[in-house]
Structure formats: structure tokens, C-alpha cells
N, C-alpha and C. Protein backbone atom coordinates (compact mmCIF):
# COMPACT_ATOMS: atom_id res chain seq x y z
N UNK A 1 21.33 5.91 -11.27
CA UNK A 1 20.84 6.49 -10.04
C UNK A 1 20.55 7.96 -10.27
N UNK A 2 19.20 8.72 -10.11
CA UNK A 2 19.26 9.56 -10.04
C UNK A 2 19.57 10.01 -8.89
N UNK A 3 19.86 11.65 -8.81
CA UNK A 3 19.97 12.61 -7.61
C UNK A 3 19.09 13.80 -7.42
N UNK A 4 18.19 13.81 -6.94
CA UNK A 4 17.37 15.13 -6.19
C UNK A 4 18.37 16.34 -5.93
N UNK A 5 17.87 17.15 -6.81
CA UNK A 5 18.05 18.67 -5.82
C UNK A 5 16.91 19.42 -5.86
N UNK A 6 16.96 19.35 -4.50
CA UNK A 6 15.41 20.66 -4.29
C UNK A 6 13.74 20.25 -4.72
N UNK A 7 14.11 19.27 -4.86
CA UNK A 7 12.48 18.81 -5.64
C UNK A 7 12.28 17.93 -4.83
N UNK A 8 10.64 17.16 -4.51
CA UNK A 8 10.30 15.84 -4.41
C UNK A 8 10.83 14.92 -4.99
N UNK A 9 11.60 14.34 -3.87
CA UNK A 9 12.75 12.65 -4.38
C UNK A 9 12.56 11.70 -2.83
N UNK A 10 12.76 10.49 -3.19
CA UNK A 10 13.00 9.68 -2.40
C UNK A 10 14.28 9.34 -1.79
N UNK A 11 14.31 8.92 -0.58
CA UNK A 11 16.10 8.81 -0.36
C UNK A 11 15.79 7.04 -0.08
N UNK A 12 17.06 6.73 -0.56
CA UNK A 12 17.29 4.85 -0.02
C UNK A 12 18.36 4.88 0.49
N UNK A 13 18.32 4.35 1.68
CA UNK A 13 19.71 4.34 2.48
C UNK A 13 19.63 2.51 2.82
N UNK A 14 21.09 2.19 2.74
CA UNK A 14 21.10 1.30 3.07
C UNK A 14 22.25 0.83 4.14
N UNK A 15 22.24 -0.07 5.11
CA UNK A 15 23.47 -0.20 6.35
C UNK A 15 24.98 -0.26 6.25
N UNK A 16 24.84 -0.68 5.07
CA UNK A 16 26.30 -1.37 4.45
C UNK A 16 26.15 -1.35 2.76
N UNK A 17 27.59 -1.48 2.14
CA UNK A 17 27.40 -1.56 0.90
C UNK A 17 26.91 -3.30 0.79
N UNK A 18 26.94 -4.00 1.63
CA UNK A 18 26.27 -5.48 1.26
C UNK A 18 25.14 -5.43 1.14
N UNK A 19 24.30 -4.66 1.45
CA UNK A 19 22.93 -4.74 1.22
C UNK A 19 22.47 -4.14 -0.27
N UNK A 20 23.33 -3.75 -0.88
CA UNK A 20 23.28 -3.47 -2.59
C UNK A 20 22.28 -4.20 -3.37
N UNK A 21 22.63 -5.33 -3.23
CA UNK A 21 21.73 -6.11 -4.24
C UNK A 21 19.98 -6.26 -3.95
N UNK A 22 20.34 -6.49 -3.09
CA UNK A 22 18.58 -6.12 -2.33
C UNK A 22 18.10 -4.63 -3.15
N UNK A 23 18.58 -3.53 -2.15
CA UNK A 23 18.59 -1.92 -2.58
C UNK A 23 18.15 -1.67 -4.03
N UNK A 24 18.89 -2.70 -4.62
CA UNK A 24 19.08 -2.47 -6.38
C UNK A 24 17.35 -2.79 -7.24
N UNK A 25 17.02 -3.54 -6.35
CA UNK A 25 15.46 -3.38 -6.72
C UNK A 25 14.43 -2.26 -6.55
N UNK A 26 14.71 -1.78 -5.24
CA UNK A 26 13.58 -0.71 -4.97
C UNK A 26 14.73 0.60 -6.42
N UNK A 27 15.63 0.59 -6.21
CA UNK A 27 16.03 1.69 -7.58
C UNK A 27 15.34 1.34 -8.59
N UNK A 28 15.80 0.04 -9.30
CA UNK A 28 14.97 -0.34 -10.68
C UNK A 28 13.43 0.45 -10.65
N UNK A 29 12.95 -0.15 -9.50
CA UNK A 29 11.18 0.29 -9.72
C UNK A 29 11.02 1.96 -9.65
N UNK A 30 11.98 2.42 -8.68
CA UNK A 30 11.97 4.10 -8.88
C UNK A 30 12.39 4.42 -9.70
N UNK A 31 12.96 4.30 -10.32
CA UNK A 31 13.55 4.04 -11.90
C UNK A 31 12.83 4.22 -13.26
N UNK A 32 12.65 3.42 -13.31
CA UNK A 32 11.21 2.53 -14.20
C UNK A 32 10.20 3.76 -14.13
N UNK A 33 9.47 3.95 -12.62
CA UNK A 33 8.17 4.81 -12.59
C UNK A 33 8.64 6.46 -12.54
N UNK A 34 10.14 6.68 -13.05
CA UNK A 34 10.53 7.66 -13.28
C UNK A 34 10.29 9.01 -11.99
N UNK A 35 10.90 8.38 -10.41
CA UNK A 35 10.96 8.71 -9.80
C UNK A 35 12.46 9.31 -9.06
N UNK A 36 12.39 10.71 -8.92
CA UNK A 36 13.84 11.18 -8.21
C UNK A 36 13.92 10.63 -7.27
N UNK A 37 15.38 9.99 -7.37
CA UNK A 37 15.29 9.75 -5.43
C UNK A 37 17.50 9.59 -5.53
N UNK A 38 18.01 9.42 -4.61
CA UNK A 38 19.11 9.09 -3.83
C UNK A 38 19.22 8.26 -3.07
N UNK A 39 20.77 7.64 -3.06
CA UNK A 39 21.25 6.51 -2.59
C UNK A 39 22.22 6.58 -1.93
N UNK A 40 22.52 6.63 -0.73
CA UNK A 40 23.42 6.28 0.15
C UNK A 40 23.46 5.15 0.99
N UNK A 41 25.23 5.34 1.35
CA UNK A 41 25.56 3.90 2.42
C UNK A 41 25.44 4.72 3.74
N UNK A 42 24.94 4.72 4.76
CA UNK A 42 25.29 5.06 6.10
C UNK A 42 24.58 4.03 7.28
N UNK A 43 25.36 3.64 7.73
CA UNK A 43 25.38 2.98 9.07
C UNK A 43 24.38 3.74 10.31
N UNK A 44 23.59 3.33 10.67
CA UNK A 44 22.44 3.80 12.20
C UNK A 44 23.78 3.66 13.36
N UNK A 45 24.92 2.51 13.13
CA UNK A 45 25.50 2.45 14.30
C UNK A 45 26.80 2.54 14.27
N UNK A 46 27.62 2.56 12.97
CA UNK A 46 29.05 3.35 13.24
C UNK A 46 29.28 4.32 12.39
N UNK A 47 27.73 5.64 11.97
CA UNK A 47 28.19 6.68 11.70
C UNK A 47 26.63 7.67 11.71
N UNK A 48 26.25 7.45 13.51
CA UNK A 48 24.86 8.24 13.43
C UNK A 48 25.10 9.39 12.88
N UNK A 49 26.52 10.36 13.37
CA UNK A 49 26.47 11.64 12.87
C UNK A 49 25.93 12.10 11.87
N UNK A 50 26.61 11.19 10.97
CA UNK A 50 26.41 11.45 9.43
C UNK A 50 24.84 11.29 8.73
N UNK A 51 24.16 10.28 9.69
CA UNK A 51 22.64 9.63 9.76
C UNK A 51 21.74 10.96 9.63
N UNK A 52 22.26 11.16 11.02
CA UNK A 52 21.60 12.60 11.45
C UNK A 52 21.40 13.98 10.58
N UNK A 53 22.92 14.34 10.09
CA UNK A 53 23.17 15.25 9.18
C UNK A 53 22.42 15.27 7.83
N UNK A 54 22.15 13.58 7.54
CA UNK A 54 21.82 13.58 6.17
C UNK A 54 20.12 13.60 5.98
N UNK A 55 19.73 13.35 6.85
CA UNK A 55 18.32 12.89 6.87
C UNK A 55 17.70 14.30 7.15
N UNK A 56 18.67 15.52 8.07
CA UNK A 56 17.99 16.63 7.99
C UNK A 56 18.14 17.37 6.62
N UNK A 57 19.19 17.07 6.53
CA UNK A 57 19.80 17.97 4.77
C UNK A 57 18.79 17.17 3.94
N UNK A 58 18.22 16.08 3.62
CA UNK A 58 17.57 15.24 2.80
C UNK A 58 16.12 16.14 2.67
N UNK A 59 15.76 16.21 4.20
CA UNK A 59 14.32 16.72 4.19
C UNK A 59 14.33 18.42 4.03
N UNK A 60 15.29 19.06 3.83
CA UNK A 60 15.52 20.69 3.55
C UNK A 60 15.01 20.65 1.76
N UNK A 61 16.42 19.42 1.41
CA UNK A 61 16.34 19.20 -0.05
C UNK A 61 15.16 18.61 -0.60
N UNK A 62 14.03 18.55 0.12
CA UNK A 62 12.65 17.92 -0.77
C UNK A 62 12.54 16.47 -0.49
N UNK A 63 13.50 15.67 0.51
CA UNK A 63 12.87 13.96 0.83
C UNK A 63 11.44 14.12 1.32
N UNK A 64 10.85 13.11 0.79
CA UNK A 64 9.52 12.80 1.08
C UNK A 64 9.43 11.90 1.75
N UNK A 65 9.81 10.61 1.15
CA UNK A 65 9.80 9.10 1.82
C UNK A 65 11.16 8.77 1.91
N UNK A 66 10.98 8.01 3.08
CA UNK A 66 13.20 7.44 3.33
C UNK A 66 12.51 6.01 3.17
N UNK A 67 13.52 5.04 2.11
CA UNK A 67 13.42 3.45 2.67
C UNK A 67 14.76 3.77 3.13
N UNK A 68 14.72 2.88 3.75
CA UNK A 68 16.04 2.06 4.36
C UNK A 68 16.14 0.34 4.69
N UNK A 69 17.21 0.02 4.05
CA UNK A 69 17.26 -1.48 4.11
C UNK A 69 18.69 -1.78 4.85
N UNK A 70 18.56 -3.00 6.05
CA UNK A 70 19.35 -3.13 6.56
C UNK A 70 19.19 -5.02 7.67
N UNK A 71 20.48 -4.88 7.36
CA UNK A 71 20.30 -6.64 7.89
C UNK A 71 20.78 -7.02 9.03
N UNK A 72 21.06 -7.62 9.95
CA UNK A 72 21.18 -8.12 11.00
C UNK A 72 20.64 -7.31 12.29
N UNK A 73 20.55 -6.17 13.31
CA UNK A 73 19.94 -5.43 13.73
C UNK A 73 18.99 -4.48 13.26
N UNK A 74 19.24 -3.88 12.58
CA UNK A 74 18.05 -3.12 11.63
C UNK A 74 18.14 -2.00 12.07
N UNK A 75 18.95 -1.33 12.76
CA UNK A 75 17.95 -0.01 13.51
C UNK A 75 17.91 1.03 12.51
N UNK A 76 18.68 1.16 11.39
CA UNK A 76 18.12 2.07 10.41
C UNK A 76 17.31 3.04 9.90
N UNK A 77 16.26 1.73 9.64
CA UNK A 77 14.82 2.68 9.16
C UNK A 77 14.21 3.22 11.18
N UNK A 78 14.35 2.74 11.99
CA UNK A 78 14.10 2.72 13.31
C UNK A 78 15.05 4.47 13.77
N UNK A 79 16.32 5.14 13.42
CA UNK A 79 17.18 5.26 13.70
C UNK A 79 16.79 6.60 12.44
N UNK A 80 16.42 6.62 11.85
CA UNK A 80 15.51 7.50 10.75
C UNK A 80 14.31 8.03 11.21
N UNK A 81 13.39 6.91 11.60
CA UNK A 81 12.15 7.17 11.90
C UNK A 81 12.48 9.00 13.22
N UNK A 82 13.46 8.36 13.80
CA UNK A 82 13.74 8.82 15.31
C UNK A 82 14.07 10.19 14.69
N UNK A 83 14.04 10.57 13.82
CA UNK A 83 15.06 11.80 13.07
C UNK A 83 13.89 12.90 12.42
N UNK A 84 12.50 12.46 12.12
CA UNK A 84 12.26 12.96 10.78
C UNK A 84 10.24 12.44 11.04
N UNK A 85 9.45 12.99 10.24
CA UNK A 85 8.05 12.91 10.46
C UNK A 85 7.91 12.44 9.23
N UNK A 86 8.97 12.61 8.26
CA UNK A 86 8.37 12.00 6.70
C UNK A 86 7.98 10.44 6.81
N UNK A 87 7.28 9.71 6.12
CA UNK A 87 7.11 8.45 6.28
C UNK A 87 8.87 7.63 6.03
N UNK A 88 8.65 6.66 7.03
CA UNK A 88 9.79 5.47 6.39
C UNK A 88 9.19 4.68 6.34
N UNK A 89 10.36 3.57 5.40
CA UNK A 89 9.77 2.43 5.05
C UNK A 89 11.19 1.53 5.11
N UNK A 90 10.83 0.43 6.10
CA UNK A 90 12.24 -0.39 6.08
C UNK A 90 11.90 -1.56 5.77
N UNK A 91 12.88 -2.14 4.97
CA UNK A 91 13.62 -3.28 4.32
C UNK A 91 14.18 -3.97 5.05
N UNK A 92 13.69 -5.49 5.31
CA UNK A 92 14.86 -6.33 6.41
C UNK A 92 15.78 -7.07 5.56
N UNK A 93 16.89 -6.90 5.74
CA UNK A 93 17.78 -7.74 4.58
C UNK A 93 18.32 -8.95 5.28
N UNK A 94 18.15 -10.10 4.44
CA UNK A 94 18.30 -11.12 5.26
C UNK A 94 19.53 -11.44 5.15
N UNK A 95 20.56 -11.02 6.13
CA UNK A 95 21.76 -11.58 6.25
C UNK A 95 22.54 -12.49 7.57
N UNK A 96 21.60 -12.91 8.54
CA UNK A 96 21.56 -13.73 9.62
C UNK A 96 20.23 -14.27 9.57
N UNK A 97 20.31 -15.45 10.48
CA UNK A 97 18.87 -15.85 10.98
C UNK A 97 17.75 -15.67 10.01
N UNK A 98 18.13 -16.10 8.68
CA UNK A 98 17.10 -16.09 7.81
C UNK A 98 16.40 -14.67 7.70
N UNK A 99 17.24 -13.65 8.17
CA UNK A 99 16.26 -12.21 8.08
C UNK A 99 15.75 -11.99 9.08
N UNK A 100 14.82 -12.92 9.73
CA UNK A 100 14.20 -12.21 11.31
C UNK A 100 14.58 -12.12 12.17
N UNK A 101 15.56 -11.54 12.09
CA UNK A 101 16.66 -10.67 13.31
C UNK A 101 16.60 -9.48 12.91
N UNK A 102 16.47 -9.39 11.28
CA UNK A 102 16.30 -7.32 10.71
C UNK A 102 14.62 -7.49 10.91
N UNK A 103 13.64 -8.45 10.31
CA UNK A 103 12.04 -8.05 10.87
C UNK A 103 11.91 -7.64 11.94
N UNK A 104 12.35 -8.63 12.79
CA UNK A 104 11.65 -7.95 13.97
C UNK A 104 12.45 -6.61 14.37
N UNK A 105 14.49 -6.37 14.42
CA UNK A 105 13.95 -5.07 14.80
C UNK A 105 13.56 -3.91 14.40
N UNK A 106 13.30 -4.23 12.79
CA UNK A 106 12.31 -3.16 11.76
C UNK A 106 10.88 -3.04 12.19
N UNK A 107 10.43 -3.82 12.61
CA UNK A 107 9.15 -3.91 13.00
C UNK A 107 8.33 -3.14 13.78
N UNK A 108 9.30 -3.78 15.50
CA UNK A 108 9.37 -3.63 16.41
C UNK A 108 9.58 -2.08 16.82
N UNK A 109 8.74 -0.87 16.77
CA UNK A 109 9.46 0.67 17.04
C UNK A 109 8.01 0.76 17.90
N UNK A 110 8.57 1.88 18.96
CA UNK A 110 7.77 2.32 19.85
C UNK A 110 6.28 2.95 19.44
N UNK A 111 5.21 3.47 20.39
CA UNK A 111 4.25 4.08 19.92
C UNK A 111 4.65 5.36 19.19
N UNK A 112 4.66 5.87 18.62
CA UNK A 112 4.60 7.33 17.82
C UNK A 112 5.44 7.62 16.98
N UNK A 113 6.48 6.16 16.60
CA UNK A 113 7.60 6.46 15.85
C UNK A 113 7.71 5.02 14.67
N UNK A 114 6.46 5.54 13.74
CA UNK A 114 6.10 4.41 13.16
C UNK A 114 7.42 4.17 11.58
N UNK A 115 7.81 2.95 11.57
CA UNK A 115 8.39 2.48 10.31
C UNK A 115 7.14 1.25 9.61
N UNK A 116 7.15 1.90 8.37
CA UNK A 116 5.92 0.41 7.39
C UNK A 116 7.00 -0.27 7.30
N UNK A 117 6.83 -1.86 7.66
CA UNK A 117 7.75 -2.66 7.31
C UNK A 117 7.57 -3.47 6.11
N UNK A 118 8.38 -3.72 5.25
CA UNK A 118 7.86 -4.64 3.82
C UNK A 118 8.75 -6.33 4.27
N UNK A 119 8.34 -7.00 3.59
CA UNK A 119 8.54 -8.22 3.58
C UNK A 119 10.55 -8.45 3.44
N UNK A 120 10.58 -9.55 4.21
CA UNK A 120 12.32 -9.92 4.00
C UNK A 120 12.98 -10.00 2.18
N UNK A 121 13.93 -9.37 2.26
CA UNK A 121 14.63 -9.64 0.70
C UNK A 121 14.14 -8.53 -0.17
N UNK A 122 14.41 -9.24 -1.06
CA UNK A 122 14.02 -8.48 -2.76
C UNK A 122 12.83 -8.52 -2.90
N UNK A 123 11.89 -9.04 -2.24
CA UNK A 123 10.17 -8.65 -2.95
C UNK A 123 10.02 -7.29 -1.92
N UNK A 124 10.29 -7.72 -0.54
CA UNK A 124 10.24 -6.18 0.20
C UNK A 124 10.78 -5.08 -0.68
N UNK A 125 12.60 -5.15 -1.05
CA UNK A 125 12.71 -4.22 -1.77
C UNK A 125 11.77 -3.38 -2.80
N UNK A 126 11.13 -4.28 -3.78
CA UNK A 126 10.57 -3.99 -4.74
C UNK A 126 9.07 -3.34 -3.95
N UNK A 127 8.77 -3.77 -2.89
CA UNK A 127 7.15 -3.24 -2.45
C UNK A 127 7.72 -2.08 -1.73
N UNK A 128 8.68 -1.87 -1.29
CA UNK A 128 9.11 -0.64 -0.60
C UNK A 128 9.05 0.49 -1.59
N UNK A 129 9.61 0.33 -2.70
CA UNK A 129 9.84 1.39 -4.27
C UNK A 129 8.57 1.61 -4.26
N UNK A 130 7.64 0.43 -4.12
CA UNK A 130 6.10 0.80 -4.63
C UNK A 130 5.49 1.41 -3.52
N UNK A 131 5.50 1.24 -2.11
CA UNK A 131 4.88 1.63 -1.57
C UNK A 131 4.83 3.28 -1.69
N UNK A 132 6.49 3.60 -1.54
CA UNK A 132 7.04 4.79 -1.37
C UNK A 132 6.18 5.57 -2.58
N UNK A 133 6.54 4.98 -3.81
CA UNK A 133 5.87 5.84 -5.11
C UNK A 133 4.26 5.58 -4.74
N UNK A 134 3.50 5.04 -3.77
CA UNK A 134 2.26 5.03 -3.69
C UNK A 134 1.78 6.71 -3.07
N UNK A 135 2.65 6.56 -1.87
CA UNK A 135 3.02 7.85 -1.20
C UNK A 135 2.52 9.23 -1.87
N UNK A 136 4.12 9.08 -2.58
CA UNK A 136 4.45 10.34 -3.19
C UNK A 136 3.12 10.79 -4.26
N UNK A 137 1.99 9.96 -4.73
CA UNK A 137 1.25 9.79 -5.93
C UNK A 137 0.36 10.47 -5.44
N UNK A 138 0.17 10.55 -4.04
CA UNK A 138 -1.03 10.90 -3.01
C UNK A 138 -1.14 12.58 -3.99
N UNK A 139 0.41 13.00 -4.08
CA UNK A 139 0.14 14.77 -4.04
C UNK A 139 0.58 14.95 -6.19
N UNK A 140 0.55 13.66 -6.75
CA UNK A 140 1.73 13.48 -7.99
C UNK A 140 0.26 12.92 -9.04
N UNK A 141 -0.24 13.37 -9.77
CA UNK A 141 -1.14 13.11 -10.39
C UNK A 141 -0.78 12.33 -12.15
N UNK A 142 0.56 12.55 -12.17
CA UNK A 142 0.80 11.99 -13.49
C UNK A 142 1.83 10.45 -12.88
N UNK A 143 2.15 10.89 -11.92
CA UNK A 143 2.59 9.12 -11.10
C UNK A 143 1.53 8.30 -10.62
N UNK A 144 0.63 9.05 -10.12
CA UNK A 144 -0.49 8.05 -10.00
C UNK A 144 -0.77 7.30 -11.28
N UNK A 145 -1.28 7.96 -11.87
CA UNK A 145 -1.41 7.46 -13.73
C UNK A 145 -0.50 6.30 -14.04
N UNK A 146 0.67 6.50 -13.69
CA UNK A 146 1.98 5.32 -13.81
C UNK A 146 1.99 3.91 -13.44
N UNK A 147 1.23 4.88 -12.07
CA UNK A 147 1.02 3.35 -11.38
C UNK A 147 -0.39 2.46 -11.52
N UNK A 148 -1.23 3.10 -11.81
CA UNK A 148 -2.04 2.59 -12.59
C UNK A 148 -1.89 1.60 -13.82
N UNK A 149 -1.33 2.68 -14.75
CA UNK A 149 -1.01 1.77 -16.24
C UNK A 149 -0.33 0.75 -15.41
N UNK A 150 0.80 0.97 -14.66
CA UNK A 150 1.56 -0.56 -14.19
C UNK A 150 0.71 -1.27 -14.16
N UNK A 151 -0.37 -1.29 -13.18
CA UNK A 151 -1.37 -2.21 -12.38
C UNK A 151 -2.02 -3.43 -13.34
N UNK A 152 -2.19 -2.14 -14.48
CA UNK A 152 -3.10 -2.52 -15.57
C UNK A 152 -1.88 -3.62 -16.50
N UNK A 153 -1.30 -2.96 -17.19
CA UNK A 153 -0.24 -3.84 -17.40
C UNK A 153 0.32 -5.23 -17.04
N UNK A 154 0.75 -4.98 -15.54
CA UNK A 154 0.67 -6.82 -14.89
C UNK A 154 -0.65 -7.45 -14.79
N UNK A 155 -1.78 -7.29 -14.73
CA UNK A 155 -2.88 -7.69 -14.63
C UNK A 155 -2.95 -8.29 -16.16
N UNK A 156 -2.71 -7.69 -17.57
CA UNK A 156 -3.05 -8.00 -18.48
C UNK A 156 -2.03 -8.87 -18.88
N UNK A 157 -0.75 -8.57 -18.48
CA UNK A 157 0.71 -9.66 -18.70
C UNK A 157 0.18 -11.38 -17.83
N UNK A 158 -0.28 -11.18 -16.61
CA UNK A 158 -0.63 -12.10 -16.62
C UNK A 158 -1.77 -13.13 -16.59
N UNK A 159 -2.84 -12.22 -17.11
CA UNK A 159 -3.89 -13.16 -17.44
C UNK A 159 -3.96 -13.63 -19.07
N UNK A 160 -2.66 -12.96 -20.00
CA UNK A 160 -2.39 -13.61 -20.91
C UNK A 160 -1.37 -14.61 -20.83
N UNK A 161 -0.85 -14.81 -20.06
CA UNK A 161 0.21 -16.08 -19.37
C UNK A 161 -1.12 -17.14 -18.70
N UNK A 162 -1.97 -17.09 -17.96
CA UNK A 162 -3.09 -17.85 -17.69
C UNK A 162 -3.67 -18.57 -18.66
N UNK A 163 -3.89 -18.10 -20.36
CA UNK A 163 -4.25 -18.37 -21.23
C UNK A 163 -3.43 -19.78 -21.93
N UNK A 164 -2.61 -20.25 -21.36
CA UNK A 164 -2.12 -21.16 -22.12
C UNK A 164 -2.85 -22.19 -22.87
């Protein structure tokens, strides 16, 4: 895990330490595309204080993009959004009701307090890392490049798997 100080980094927050394994994907890919970012556990609902505190200290310290992944209510990335103008991006982790109990209330946020929502589970995870590093690429000219070669890369990984 890296840690940001003072620079452009991403923060991943997630509701609970159960939502780890999910979480553990969008790291890999920030990871991988050699992106700063931070990881914390904090709760939207038994520790806004700390929500609050961190998300302003986050954006002093250079956060750009917040994911947040969280399962059964969701208000998280919702509960973030409410905090902060940087983009979020929430993760529904499916730990009830097959997950759409965190979609919809990830989804679901008023007019002017937008969260991008990514898909239930570990592929969300992983499109959240990407989306976020899509973001950050907007102002990052040698991450764009990254994500490119990626592009290029799976495209060529699997149209030589097509070849059988």
C-alpha cells in the first residue's frame, strides 16, 4: 500500500475491514499503474467524525479521487460525496441481497451530489482503480501513456488467446 503525502494520490476507503477483499483489487490496479493513493477503514455511520476529518485532511494532502466501497447500506461513497467536490467513485460490495441493497444506495444520491457508481463486487473494484486512474490521467501525461500501453496490451493478450 502506498501512502500520499502532499502530492496527487487517490484515497480508498472502505465501510468495514470485511470489505478488504473486494478493496484489494482496486489497490492491485493502483498499484500496477503505479499510482499514490491510501487506504482506510472508516464507517459513514459509526464514525462520521472521523469521515469528516479525513476526507478534509485527504483533500489539503493532494486527494483527487475518493473510491469508497461499502456493503449493505452504502452511504459511504454518498456520505463523501456530501463532504468534498473531488470526484467519487463507489463500490457496492455485495454482502446482503446479492449487493443491491449497496447499488441502489450508491446509486441513488440527490441532484448535485454526484457518486459514479461501478458494477457489484470485484470487477467494480477493479473499474473503480481504472476509472479513478482515468481521472487523474486527464492532468498526468505519463499515466495516460500507462493506460494506454494497458489497453494495448489486453487487446493484444487477447486476440492472441482468440487464435487458438
Amino acid at each position: 500500500m502506498a501512502t500520499a503525502n502532499k502530492s496527487t494520490f487517490i484515497a480508498v476507503l472502505m465501510g468495514s475491514r470485511s470489505d478488504q477483499p473486494v478493496v484489494n483489487k482496486a489497490i492491485e490496479v493502483l498499484t500496477s499503474l503505479e499510482i499514490p493513493h491510501e487506504v482506510r477503514v472508516i464507517s459513514a455511520h459509526r464514525s462520521p467524525q472521523l469521515l469528516d476529518k479525513y476526507v478534509h485532511t485527504a483533500e489539503k494532502n493532494g486527494c483527487e479521487v475518493f473510491i469508497a466501497a461499502a456493503g449493505m447500506a452504502a452511504h459511504l461513497a454518498g456520505a463523501i460525496a456530501a463532504r468534498t467536490v473531488k470526484p467519487v467513485i463507489g463500490i457496492p460490495v455485495d454482502s446482503t441481497l446479492n449487493g443491491w441493497d449497496a447499488l441502489l444506495s450508491t446509486v441513488q444520491m440527490p441532484p448535485g451530489v454526484p457518486v459514479a457508481t461501478v458494477s457489484i463486487g470485484v470487477a467494480g473494484s477493479q473499474n473503480a482503480a481504472h476509472l479513478a486512474a482515468q481521472i487523474i490521467a486527464l492532468k498526468d501525461s505519463a499515466l495516460n501513456k500507462r493506460l494506454n500501453d494497458l489497453r494495448r496490451e489486453t487487446a493484444e493478450r487477447l486476440s492472441a488467446q482468440s487464435a487458438l
